[in-house]
N, C-alpha and C. Protein backbone atom coordinates (compact mmCIF):
# COMPACT_ATOMS: atom_id res chain seq x y z
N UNK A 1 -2.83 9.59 -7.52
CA UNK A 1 -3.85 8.67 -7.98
C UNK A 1 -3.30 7.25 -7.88
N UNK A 2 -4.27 6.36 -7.49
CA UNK A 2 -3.89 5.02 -7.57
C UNK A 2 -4.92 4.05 -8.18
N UNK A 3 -4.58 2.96 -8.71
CA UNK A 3 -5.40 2.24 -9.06
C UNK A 3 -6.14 0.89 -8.19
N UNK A 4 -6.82 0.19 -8.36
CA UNK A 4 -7.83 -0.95 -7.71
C UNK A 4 -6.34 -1.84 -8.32
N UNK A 5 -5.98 -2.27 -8.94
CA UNK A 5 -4.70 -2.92 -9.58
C UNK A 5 -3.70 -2.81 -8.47
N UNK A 6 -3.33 -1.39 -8.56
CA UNK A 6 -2.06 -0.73 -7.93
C UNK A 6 -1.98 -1.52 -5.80
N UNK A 7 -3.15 -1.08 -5.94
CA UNK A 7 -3.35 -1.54 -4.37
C UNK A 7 -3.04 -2.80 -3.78
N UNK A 8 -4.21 -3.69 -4.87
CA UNK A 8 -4.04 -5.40 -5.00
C UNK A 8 -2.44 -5.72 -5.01
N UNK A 9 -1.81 -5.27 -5.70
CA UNK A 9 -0.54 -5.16 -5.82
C UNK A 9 0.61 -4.81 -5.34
N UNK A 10 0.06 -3.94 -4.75
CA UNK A 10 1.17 -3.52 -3.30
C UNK A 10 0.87 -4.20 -2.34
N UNK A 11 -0.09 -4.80 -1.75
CA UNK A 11 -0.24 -5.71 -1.06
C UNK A 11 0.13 -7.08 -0.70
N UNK A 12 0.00 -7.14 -2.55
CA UNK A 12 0.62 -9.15 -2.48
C UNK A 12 1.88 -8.97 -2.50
N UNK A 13 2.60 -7.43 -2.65
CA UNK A 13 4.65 -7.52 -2.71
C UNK A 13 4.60 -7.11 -1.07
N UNK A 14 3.92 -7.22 -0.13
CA UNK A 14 4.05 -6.87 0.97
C UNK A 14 3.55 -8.41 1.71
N UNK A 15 3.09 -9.36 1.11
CA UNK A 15 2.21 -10.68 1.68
C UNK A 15 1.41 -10.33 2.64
N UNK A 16 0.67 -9.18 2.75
CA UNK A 16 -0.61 -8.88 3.74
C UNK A 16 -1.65 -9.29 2.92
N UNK A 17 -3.27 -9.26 4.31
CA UNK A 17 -4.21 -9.10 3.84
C UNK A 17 -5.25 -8.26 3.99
N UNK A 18 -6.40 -7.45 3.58
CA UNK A 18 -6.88 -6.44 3.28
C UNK A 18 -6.91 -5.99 5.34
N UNK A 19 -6.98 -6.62 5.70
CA UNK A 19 -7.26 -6.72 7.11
C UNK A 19 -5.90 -5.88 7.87
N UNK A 20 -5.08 -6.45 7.45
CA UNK A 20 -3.26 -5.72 7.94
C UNK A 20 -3.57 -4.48 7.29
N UNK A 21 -3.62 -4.56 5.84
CA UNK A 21 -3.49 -3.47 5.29
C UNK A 21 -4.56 -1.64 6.30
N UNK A 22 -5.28 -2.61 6.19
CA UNK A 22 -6.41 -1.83 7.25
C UNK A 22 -6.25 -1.26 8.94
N UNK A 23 -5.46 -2.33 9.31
CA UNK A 23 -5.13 -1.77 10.50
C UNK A 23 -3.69 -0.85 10.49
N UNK A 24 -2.90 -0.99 8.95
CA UNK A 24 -1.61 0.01 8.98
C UNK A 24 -1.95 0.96 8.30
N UNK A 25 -3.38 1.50 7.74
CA UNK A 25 -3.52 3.13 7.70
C UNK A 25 -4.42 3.52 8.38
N UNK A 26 -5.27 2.87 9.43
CA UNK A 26 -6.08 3.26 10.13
C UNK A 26 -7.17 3.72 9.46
N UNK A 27 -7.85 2.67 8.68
CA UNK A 27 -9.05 2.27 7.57
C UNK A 27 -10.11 1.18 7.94
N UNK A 28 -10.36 1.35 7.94
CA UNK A 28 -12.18 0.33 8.06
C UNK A 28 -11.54 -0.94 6.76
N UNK A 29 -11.65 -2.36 7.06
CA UNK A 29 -12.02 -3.62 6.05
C UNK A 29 -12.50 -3.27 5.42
N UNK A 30 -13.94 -2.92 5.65
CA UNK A 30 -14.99 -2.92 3.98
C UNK A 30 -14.47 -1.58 3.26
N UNK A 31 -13.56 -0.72 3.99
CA UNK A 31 -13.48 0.95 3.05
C UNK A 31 -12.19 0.25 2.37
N UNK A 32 -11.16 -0.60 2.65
CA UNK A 32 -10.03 -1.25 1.53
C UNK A 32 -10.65 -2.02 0.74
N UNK A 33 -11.99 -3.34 1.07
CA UNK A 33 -12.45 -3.78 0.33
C UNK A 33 -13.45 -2.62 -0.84
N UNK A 34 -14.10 -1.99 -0.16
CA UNK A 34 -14.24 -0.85 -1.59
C UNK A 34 -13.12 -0.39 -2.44
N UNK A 35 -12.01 0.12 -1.88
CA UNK A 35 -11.06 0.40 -2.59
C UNK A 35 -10.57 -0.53 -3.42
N UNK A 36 -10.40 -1.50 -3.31
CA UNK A 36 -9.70 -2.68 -4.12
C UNK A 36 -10.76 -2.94 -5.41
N UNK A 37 -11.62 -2.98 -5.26
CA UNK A 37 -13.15 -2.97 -6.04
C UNK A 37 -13.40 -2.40 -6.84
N UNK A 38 -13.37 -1.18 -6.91
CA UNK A 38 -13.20 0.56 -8.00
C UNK A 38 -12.63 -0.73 -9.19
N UNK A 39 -13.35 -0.02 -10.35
CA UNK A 39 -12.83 0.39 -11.54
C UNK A 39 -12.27 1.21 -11.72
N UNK A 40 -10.71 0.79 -12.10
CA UNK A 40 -9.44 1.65 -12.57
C UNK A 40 -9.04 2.60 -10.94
N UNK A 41 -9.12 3.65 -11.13
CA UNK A 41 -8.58 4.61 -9.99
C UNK A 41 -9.66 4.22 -9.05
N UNK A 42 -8.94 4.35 -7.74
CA UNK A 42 -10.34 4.23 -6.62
C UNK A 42 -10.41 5.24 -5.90
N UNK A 43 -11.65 5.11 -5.27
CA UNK A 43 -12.56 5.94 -5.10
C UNK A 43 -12.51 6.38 -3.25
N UNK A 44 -12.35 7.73 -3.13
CA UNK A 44 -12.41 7.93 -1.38
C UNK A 44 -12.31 8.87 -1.14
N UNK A 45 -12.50 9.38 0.11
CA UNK A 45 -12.09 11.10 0.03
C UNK A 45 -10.76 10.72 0.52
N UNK A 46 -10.08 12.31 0.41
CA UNK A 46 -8.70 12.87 0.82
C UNK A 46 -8.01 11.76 1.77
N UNK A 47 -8.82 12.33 2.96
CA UNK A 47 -8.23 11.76 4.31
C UNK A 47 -7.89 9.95 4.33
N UNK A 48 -8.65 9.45 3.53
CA UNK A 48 -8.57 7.94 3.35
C UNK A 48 -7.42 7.97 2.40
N UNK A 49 -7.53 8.35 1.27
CA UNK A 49 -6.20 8.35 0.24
C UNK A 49 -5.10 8.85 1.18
N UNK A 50 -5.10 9.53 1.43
CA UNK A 50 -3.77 9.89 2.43
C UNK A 50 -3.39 9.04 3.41
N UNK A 51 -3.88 8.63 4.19
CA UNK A 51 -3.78 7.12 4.93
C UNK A 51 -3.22 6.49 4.29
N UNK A 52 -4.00 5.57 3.17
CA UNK A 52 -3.59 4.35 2.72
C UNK A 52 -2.19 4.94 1.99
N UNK A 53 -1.72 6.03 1.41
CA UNK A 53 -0.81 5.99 0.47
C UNK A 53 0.58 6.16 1.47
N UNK A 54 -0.25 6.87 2.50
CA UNK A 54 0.84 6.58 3.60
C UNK A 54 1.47 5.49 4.30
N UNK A 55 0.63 4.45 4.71
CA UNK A 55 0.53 3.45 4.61
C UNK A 55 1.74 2.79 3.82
N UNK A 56 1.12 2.37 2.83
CA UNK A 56 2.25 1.70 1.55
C UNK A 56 3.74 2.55 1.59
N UNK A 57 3.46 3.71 1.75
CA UNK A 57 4.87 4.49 1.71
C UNK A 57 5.61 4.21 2.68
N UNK A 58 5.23 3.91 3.98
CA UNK A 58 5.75 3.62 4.92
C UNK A 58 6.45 2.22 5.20
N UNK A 59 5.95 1.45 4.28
CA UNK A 59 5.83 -0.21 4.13
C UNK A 59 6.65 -0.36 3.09
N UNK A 60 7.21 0.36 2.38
CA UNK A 60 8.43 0.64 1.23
C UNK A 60 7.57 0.29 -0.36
N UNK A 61 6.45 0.48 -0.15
CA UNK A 61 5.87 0.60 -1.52
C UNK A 61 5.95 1.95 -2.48
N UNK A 62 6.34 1.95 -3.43
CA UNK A 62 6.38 3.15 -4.68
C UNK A 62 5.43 2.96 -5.85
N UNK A 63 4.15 3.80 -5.36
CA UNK A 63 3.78 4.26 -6.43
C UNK A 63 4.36 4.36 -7.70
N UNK A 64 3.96 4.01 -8.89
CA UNK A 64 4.44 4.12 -10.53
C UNK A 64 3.09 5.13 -11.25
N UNK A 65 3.25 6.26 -11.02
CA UNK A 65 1.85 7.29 -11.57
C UNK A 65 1.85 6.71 -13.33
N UNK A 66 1.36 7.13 -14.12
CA UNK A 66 0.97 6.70 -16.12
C UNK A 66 2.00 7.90 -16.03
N UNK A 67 2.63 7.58 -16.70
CA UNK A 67 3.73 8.00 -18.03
C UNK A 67 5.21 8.40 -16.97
N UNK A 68 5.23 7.65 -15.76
CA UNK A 68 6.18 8.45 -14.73
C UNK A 68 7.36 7.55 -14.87
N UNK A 69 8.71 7.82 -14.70
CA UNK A 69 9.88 7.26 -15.41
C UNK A 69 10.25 5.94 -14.70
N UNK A 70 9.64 4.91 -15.66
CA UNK A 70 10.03 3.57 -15.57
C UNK A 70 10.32 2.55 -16.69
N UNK A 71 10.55 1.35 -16.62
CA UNK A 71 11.71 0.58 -17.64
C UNK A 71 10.10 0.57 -18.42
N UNK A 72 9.30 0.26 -18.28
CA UNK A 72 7.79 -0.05 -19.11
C UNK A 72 6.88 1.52 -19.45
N UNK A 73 7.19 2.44 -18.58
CA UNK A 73 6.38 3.43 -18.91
C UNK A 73 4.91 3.21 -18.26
N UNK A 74 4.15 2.20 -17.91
CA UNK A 74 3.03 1.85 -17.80
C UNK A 74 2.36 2.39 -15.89
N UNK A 75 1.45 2.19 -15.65
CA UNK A 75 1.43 1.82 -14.15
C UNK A 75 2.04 1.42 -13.50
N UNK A 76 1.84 0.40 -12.05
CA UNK A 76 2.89 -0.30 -11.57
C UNK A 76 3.09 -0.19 -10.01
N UNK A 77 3.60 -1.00 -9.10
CA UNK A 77 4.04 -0.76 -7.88
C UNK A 77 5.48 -1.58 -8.14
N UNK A 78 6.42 -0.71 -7.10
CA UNK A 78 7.20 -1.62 -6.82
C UNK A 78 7.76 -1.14 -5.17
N UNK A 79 8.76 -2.46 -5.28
CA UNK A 79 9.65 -2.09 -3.36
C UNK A 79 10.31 -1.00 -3.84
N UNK A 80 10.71 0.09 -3.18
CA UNK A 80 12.03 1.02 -2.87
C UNK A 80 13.17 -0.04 -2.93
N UNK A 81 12.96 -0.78 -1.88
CA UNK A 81 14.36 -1.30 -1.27
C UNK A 81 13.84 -2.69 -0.67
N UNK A 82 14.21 -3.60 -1.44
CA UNK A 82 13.85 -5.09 -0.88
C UNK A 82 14.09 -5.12 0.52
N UNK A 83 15.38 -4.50 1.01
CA UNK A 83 15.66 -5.25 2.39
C UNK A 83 14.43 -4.50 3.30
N UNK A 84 14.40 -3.59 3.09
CA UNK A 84 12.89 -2.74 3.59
C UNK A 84 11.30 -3.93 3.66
N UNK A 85 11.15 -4.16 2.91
CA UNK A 85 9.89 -5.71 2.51
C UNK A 85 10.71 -6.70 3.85
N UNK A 86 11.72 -7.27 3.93
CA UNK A 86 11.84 -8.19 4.87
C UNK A 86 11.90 -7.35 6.34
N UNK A 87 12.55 -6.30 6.68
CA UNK A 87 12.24 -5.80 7.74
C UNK A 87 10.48 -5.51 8.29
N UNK A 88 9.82 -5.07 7.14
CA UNK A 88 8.35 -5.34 7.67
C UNK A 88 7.56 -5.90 7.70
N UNK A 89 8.02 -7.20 6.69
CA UNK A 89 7.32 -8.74 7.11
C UNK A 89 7.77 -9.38 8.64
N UNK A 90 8.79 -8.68 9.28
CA UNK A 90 9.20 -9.07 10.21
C UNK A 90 8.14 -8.73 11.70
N UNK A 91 8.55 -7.39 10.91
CA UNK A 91 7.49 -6.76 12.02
C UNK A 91 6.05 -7.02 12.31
N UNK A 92 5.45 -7.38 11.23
CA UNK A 92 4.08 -7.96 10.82
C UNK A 92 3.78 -9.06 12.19
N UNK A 93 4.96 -10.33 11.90
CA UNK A 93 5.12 -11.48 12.68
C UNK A 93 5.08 -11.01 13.98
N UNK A 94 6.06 -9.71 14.34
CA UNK A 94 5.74 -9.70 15.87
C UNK A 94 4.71 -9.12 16.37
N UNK A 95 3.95 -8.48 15.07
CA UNK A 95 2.64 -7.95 15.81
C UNK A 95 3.35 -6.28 16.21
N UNK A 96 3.67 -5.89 15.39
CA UNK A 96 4.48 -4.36 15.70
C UNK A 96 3.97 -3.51 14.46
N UNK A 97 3.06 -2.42 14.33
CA UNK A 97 3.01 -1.32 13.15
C UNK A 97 4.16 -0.82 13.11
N UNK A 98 4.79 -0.95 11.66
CA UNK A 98 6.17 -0.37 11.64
C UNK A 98 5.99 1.02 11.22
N UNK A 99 4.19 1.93 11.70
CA UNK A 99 3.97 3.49 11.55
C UNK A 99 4.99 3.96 12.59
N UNK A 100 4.55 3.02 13.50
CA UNK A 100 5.00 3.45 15.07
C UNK A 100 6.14 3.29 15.50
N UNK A 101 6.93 2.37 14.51
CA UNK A 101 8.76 2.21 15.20
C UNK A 101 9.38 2.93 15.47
N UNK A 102 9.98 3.53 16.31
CA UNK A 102 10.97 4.78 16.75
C UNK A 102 9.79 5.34 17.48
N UNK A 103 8.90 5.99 17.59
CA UNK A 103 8.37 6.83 18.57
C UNK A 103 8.35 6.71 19.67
């Protein structure tokens, strides 16, 4: 599960916009702009949640699920690994999906 919060949020620790975000899970604009939108958890089938969470996972974002072991206990996104965030802001710049690096 993720939240309309959670998303907004993994996004701005990544400096994309709904548009990047869209073309790195292979999502429609207006289906992230719905997503971002939802009250509390958002709303999609399977195949879209799986995308996008793939997505972020791939992009070094970590999910924080309610009550899952962190310094606050609360919700939350954070990086895995900072140096991970500058390697794919990098990639961003050259115009490279870092789904596709190595293949």
């Amino acid at each position: 599960m993720i939240t309309a919060a959670q998303l907004r949020a993994a996004r701005a620790l990544l400096g994309i916009d709904q548009r990047e975000l869209a073309e790195l899970s292979d999502l429609s604009v207006p289906t992230i702009q719905r997503m971002e939108a939802s009250d509390g958890v958002i709303r999609c089938n399977v195949d879209s949640l799986m995308k996008l969470i793939g997505a972020l996972d791939v992009a070094g974002i970590e999910l924080i699920g309610e009550n899952a072991l962190s310094s606050s206990g609360g919700r939350g996104v954070r990086l895995k690994d900072s140096t991970n965030a500058g390697m794919y802001s990098e990639r961003i710049v050259q115009g490279a999906n870092p789904r596709m690096a190595g293949r």
